[in-house]
C-alpha atoms as a PDB file:
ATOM      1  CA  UNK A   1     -28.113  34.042  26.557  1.00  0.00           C
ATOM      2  CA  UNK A   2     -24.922  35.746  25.959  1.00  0.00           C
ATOM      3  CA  UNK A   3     -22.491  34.003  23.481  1.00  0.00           C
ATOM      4  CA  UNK A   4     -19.544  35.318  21.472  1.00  0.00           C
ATOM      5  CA  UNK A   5     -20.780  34.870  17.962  1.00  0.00           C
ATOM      6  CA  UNK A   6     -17.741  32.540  17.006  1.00  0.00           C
ATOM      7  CA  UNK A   7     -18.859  29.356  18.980  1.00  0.00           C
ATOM      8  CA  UNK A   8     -21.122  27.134  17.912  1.00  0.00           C
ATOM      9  CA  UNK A   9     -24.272  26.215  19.707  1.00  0.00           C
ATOM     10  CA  UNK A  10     -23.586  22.268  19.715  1.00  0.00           C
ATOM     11  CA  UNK A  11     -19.852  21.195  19.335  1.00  0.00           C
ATOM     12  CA  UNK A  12     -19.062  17.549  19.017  1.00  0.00           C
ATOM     13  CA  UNK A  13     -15.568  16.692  18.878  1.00  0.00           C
ATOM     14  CA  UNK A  14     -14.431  13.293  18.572  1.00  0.00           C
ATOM     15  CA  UNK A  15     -16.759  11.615  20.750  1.00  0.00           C
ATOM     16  CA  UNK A  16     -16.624   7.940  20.754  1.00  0.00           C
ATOM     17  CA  UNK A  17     -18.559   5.089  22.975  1.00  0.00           C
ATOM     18  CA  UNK A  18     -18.483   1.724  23.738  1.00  0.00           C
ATOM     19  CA  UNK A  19     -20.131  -0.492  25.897  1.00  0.00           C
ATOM     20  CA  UNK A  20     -19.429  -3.439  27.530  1.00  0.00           C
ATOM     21  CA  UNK A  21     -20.039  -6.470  25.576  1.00  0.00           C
ATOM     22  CA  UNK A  22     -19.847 -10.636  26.100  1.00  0.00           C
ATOM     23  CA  UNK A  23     -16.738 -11.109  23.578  1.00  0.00           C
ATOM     24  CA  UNK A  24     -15.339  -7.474  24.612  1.00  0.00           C
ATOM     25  CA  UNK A  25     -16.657  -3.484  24.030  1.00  0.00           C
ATOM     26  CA  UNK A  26     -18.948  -2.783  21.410  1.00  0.00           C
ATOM     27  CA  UNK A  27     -17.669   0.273  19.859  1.00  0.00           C
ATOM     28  CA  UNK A  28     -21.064   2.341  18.567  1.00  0.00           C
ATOM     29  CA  UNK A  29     -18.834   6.031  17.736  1.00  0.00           C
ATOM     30  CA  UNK A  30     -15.670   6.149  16.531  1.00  0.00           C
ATOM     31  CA  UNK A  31     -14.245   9.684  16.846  1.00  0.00           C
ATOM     32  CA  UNK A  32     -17.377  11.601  15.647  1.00  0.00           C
ATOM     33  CA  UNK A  33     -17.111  14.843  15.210  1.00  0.00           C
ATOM     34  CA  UNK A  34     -20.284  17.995  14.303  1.00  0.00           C
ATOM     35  CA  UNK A  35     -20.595  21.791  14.926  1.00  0.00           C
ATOM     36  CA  UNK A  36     -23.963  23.306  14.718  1.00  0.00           C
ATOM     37  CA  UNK A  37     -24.378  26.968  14.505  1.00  0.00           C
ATOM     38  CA  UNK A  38     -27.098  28.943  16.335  1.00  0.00           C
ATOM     39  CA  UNK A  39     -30.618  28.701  14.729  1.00  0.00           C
ATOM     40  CA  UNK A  40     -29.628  25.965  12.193  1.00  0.00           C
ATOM     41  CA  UNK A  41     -31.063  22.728  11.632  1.00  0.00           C
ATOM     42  CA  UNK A  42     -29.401  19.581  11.266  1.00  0.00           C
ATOM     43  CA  UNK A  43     -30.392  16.320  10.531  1.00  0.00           C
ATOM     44  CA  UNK A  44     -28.028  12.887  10.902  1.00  0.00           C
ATOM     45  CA  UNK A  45     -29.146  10.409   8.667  1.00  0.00           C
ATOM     46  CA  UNK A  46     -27.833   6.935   8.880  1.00  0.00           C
ATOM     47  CA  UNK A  47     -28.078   3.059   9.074  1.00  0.00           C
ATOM     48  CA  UNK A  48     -29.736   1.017  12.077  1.00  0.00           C
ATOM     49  CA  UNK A  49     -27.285   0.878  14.924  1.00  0.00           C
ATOM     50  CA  UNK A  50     -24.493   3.573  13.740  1.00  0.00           C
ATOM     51  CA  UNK A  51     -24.682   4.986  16.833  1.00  0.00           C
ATOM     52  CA  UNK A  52     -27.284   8.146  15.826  1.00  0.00           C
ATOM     53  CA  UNK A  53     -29.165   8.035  19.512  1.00  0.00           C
ATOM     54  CA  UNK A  54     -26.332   7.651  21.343  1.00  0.00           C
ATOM     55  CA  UNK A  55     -24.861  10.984  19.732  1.00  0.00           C
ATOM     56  CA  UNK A  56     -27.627  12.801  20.797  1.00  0.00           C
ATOM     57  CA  UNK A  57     -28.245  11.175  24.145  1.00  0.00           C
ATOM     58  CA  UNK A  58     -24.146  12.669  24.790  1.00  0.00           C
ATOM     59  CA  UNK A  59     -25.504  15.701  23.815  1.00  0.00           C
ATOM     60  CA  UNK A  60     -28.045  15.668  25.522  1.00  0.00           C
ATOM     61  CA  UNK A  61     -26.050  14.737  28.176  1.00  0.00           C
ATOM     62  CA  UNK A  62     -28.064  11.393  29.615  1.00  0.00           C
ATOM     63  CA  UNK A  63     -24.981   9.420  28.244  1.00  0.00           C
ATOM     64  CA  UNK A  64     -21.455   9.872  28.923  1.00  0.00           C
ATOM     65  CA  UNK A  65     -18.972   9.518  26.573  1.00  0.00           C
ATOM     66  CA  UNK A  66     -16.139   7.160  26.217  1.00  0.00           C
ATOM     67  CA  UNK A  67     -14.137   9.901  24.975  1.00  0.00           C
ATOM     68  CA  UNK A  68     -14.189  13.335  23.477  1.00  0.00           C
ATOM     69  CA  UNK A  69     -15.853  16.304  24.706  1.00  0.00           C
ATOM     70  CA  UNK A  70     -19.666  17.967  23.630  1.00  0.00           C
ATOM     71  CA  UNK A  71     -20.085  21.479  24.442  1.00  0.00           C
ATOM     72  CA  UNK A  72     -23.690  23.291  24.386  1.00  0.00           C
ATOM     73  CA  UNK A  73     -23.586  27.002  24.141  1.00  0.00           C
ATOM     74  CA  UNK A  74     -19.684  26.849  25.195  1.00  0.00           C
ATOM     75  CA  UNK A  75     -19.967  25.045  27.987  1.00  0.00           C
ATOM     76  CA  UNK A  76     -18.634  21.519  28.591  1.00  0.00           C
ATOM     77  CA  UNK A  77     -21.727  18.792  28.762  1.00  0.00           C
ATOM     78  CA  UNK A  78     -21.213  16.226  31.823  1.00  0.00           C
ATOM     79  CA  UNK A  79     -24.623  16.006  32.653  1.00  0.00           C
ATOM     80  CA  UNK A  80     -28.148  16.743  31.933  1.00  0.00           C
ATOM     81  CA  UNK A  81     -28.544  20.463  31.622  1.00  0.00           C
ATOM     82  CA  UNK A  82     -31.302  22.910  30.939  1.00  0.00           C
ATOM     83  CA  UNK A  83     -30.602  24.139  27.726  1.00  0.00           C
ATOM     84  CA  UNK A  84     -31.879  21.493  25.784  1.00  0.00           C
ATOM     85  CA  UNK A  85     -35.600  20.173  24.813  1.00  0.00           C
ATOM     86  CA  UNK A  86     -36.412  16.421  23.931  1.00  0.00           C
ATOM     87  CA  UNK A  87     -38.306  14.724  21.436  1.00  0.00           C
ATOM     88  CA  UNK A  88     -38.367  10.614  21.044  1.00  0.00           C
ATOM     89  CA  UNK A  89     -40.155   8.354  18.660  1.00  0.00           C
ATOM     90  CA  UNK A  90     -42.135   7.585  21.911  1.00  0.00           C
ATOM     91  CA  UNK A  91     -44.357  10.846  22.933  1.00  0.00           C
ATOM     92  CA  UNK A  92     -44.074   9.114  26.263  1.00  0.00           C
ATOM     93  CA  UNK A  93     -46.857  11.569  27.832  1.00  0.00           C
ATOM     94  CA  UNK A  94     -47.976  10.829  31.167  1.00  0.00           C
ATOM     95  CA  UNK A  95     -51.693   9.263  30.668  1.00  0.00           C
ATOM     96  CA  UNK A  96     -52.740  10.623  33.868  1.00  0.00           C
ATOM     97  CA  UNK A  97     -52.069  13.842  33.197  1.00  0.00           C
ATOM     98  CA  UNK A  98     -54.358  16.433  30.460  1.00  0.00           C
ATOM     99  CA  UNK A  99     -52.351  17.698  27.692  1.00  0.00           C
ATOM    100  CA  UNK A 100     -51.624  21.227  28.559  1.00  0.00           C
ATOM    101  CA  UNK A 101     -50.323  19.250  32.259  1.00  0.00           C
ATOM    102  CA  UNK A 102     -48.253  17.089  30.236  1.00  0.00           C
ATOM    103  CA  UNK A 103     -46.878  20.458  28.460  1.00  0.00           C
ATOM    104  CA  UNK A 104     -46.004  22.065  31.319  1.00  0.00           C
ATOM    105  CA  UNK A 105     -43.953  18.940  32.609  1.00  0.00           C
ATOM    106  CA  UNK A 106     -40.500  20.490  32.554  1.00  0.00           C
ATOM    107  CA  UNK A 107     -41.858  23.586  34.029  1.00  0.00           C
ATOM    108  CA  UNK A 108     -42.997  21.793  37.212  1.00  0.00           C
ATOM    109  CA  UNK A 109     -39.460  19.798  37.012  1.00  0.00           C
ATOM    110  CA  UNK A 110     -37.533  22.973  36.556  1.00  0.00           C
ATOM    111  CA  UNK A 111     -39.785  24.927  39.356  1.00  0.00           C
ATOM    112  CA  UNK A 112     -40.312  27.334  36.975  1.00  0.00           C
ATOM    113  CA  UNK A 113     -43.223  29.893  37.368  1.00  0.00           C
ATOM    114  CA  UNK A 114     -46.299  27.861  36.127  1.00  0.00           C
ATOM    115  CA  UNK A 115     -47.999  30.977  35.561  1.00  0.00           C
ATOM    116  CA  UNK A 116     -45.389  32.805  33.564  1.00  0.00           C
ATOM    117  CA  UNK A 117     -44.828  29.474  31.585  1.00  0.00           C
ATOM    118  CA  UNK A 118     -49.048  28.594  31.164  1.00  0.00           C
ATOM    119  CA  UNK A 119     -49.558  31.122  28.082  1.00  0.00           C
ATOM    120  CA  UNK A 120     -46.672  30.027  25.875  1.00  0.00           C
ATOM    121  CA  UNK A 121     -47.949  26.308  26.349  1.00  0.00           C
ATOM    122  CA  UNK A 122     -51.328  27.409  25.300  1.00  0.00           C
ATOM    123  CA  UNK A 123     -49.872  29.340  23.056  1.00  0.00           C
ATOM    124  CA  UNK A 124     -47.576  26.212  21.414  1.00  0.00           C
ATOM    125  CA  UNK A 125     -50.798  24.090  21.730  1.00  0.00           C
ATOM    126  CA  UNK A 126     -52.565  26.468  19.036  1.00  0.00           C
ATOM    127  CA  UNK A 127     -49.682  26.657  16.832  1.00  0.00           C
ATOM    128  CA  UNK A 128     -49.969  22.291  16.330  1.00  0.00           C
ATOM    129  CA  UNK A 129     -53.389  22.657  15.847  1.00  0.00           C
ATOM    130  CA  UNK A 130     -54.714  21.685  19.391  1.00  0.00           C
ATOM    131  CA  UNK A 131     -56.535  24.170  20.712  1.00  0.00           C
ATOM    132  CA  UNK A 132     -59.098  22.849  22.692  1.00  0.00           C
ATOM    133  CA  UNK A 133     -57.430  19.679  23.427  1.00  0.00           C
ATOM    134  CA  UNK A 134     -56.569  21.196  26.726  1.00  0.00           C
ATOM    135  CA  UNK A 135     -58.267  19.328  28.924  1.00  0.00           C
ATOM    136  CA  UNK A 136     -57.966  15.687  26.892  1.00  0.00           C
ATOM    137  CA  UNK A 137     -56.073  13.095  27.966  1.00  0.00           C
ATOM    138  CA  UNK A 138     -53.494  11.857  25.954  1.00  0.00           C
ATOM    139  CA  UNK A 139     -56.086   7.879  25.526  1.00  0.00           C
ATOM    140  CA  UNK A 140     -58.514  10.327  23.690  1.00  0.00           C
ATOM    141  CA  UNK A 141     -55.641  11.035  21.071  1.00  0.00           C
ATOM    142  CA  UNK A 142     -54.125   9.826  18.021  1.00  0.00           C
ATOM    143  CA  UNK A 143     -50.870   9.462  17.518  1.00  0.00           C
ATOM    144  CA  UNK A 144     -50.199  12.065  15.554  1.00  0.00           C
ATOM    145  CA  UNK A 145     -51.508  14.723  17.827  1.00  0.00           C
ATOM    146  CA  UNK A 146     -49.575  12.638  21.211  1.00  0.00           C
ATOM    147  CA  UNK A 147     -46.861  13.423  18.931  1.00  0.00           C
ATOM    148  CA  UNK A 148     -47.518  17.245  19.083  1.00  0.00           C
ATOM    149  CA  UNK A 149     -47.884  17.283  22.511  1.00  0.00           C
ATOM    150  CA  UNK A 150     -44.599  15.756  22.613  1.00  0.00           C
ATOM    151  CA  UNK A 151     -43.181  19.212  20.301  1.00  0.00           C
ATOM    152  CA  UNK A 152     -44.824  21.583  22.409  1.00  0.00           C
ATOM    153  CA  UNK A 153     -43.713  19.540  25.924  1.00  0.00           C
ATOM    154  CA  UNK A 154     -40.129  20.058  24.339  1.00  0.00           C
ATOM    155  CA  UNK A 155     -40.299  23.987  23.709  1.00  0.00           C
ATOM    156  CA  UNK A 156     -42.261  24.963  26.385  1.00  0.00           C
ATOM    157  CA  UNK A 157     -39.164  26.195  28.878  1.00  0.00           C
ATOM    158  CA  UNK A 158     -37.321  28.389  25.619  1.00  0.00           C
ATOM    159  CA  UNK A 159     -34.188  25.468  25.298  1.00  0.00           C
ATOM    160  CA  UNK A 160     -31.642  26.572  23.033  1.00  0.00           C
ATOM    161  CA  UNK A 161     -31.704  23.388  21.799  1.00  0.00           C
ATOM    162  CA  UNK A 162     -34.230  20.961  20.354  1.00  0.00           C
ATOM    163  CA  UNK A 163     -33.029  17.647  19.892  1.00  0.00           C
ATOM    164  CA  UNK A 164     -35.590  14.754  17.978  1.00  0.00           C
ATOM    165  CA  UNK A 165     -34.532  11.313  17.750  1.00  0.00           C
ATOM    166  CA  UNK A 166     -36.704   9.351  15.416  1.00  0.00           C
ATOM    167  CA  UNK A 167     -40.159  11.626  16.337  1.00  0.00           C
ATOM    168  CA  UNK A 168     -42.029  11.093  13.186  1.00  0.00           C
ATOM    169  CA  UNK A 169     -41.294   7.112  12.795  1.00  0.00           C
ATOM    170  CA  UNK A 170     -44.071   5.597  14.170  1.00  0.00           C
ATOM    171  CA  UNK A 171     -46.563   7.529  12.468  1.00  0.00           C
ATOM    172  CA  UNK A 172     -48.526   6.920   9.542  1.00  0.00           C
ATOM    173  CA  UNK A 173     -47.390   8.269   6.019  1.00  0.00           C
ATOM    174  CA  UNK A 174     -50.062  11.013   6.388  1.00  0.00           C
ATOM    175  CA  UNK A 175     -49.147  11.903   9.758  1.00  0.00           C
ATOM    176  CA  UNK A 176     -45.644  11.878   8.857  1.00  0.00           C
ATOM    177  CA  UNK A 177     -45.944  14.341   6.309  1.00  0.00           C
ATOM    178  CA  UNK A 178     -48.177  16.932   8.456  1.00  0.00           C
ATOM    179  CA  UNK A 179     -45.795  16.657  11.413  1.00  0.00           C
ATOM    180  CA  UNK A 180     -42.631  17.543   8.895  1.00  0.00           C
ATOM    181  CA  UNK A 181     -44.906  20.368   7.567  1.00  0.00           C
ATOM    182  CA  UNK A 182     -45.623  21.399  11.265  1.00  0.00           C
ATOM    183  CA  UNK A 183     -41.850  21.179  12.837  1.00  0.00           C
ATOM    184  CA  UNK A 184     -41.115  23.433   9.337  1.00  0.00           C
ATOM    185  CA  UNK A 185     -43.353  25.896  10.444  1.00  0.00           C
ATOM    186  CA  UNK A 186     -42.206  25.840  13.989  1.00  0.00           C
ATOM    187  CA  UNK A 187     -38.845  25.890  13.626  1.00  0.00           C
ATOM    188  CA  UNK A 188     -39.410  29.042  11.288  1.00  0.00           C
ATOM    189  CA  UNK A 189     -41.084  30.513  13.932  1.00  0.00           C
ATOM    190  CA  UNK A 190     -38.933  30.022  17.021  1.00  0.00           C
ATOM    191  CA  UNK A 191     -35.337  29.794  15.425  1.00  0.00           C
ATOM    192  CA  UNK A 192     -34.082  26.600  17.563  1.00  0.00           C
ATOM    193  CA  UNK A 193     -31.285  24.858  16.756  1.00  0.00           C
ATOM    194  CA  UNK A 194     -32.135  21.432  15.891  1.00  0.00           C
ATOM    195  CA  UNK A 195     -30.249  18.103  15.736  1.00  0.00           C
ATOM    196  CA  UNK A 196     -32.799  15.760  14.374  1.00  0.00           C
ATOM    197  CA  UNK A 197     -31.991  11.912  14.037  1.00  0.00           C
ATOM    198  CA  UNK A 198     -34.189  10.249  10.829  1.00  0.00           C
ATOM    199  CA  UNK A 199     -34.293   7.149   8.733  1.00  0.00           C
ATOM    200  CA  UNK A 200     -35.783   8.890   5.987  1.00  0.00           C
ATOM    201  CA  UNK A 201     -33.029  10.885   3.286  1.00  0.00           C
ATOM    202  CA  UNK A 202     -36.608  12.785   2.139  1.00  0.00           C
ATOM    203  CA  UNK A 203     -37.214  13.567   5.776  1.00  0.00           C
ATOM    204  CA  UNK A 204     -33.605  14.954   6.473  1.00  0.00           C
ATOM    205  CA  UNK A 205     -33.324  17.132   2.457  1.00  0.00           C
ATOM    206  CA  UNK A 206     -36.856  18.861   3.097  1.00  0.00           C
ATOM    207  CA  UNK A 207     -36.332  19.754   6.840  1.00  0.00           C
ATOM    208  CA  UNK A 208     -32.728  20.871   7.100  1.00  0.00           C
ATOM    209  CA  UNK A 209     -29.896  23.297   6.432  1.00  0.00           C
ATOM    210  CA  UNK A 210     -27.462  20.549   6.300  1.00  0.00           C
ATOM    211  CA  UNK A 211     -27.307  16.776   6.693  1.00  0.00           C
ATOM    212  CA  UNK A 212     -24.816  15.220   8.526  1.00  0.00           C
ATOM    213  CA  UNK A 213     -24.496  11.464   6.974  1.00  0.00           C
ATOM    214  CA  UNK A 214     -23.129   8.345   9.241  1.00  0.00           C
ATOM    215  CA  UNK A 215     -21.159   5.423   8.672  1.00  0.00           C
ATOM    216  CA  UNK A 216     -22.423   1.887  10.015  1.00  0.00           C
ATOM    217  CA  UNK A 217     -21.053   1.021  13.249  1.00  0.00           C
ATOM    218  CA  UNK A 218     -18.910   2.487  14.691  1.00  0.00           C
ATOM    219  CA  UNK A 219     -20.639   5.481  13.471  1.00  0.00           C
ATOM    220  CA  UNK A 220     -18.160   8.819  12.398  1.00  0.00           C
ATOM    221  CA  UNK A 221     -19.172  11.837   9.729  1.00  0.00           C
ATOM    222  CA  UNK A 222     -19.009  10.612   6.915  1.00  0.00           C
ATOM    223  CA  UNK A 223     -20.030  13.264   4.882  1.00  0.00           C
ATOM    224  CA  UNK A 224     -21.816  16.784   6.166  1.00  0.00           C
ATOM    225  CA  UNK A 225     -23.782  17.981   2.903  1.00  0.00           C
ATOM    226  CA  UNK A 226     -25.176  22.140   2.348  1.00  0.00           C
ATOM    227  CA  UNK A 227     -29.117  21.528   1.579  1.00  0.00           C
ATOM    228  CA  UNK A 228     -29.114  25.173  -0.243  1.00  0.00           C
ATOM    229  CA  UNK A 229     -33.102  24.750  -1.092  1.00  0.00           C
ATOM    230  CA  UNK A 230     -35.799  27.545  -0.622  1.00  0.00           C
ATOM    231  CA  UNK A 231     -37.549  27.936   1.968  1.00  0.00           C
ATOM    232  CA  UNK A 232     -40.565  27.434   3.618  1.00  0.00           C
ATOM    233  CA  UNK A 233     -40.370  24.112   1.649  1.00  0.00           C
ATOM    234  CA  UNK A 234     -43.363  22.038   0.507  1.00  0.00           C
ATOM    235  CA  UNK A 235     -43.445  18.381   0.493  1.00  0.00           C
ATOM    236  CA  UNK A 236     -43.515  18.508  -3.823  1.00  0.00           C
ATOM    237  CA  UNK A 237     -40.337  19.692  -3.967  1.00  0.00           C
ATOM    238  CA  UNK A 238     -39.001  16.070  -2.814  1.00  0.00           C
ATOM    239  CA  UNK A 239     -40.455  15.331  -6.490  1.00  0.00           C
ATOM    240  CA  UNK A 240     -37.574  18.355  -8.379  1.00  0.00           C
ATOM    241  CA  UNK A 241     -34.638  17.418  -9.711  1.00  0.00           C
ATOM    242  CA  UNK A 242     -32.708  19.725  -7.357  1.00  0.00           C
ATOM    243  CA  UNK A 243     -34.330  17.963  -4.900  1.00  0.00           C
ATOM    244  CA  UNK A 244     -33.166  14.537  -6.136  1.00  0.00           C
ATOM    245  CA  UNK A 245     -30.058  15.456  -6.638  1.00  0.00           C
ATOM    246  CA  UNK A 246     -29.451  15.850  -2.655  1.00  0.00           C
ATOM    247  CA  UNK A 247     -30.596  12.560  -1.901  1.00  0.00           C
ATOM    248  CA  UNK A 248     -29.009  10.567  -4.621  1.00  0.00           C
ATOM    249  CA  UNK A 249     -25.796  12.114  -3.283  1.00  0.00           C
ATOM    250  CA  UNK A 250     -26.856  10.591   0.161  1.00  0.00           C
ATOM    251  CA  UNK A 251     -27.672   6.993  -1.340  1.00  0.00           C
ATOM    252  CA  UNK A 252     -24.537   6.871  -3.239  1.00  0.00           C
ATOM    253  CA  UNK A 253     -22.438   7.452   0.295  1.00  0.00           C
ATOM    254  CA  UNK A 254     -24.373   4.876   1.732  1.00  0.00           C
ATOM    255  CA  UNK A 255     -23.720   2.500  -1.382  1.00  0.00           C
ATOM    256  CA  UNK A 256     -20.147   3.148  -1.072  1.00  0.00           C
ATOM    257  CA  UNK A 257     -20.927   1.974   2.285  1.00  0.00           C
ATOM    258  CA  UNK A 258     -22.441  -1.153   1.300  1.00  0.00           C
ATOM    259  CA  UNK A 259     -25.725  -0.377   3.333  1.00  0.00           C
ATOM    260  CA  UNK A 260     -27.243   0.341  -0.055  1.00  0.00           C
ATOM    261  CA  UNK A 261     -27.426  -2.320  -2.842  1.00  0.00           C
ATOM    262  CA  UNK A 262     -28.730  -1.248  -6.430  1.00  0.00           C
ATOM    263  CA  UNK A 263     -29.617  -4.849  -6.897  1.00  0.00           C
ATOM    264  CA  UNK A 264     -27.940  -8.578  -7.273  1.00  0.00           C
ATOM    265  CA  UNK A 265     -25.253  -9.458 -10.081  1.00  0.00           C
ATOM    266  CA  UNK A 266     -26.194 -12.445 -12.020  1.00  0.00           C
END
């Protein structure tokens, strides 16, 4: 893909949404606004219902906004496009389907060569650890590995752009942790840009080159914070001071938000 090097891969500027509502529009963005170079990854931390999903469900271009534009790669995003690669909370795999079938999904949507395209899923299947899952279905899997299935379903056409809402919250701590690990290693690997929606401040400090912190509803950039930490990181650093310093400067945004309370007055 040809790109002058000035433009960002993702460009969100001043998006906002509402939706129709009994006593009048529910506002969920209020002029939000992100740039995300090529290669980098950024997480969006913030509170239940500020409006994180539907950011990247405008990106991804499944939602329209109410205003303000997105542009992927330079170009102007007014509808699903190609460029992109999915990952929800739900793996949402097809249970009829084997795993490698359910990783070549887009490539049968797309029309792609199935051939060409067979290799790097194999390929993607090894680098999550499930080679010789193949031929499972995704009933003879935990959740963990659906999960993976999900990862490699996502990177199997080459997008540009990886975008993860939530993928690691229904797991187990355990799971969690291997499936940060994992993405880490992956995203070393293949260079994607990545917008990845969390919960978790840890989750968002150990994965990313910046954090991109949201306001409750209607949700706007609050804050877009430099995580300038060593890489490949392992899950003790969460327990360095360095470390901790990132995510108390998180927690005391979302105190000044009141979404965070240090505790009642008596």
């Amino acid at each position: 893909m040809n790109r002058a090097l000035d433009i960002p891969m993702v460009e969100i500027s001043q998006v906002s949404k509402e939706y129709p509502a009994g006593n009048g529009p529910l506002r969920a963005l209020d002029n939000a606004s992100l740039a995300i170079r090529d290669g980098e990854f950024v997480s969006i931390v913030g509170p239940s219902g500020c409006g994180k999903s539907t950011l990247m469900l405008i990106t991804a271009g499944l939602v329209p906004p109410s205003s303000g534009t997105v542009r992927v790669a330079g170009a102007e995003v007014r509808a699903p496009h190609g460029e992109v690669g999915i990952v929800f909370q739900d793996p949402t795999l097809y249970e009829w389907r084997r795993v490698l079938e359910n990783v070549l999904l887009p490539v049968d949507i797309k029309k792609l060569p199935r051939e060409q395209f067979r290799q790097r899923a194999l390929d993607l299947l090894e680098l999550v650890g499930l080679k010789g899952f193949e031929r499972h279905y995704p009933y003879q899997l935990s959740g963990g590995m659906r999960q993976r299935v999900a990862l490699c379903r996502a990177l199997v056409h080459d997008p540009a752009l990886l975008l993860m809402d939530e993928p690691f919250g229904a797991l187990d701590a355990l799971s969690r942790d291997q499936m940060t690990l994992e993405l880490q290693s992956i995203w070393q690997k293949h260079r994607k840009t990545v917008l990845f929606i969390t919960h978790s401040i840890t989750e968002a400090v150990l994965l990313s080159d910046r954090v991109a912190v949201m306001s409750p509803r209607p949700g706007r950039v609050g804050a877009l914070i430099d995580i300038e930490l060593p890489r490949p990181r392992s899950l003790d650093l969460a327990e360095t001071p360095e470390f901790g310093r990132y995510a108390k400067e998180i927690r005391r945004m979302f105190e000044s938000w009141g979404v965070l309370h240090s505790g009642s007055k008596r």
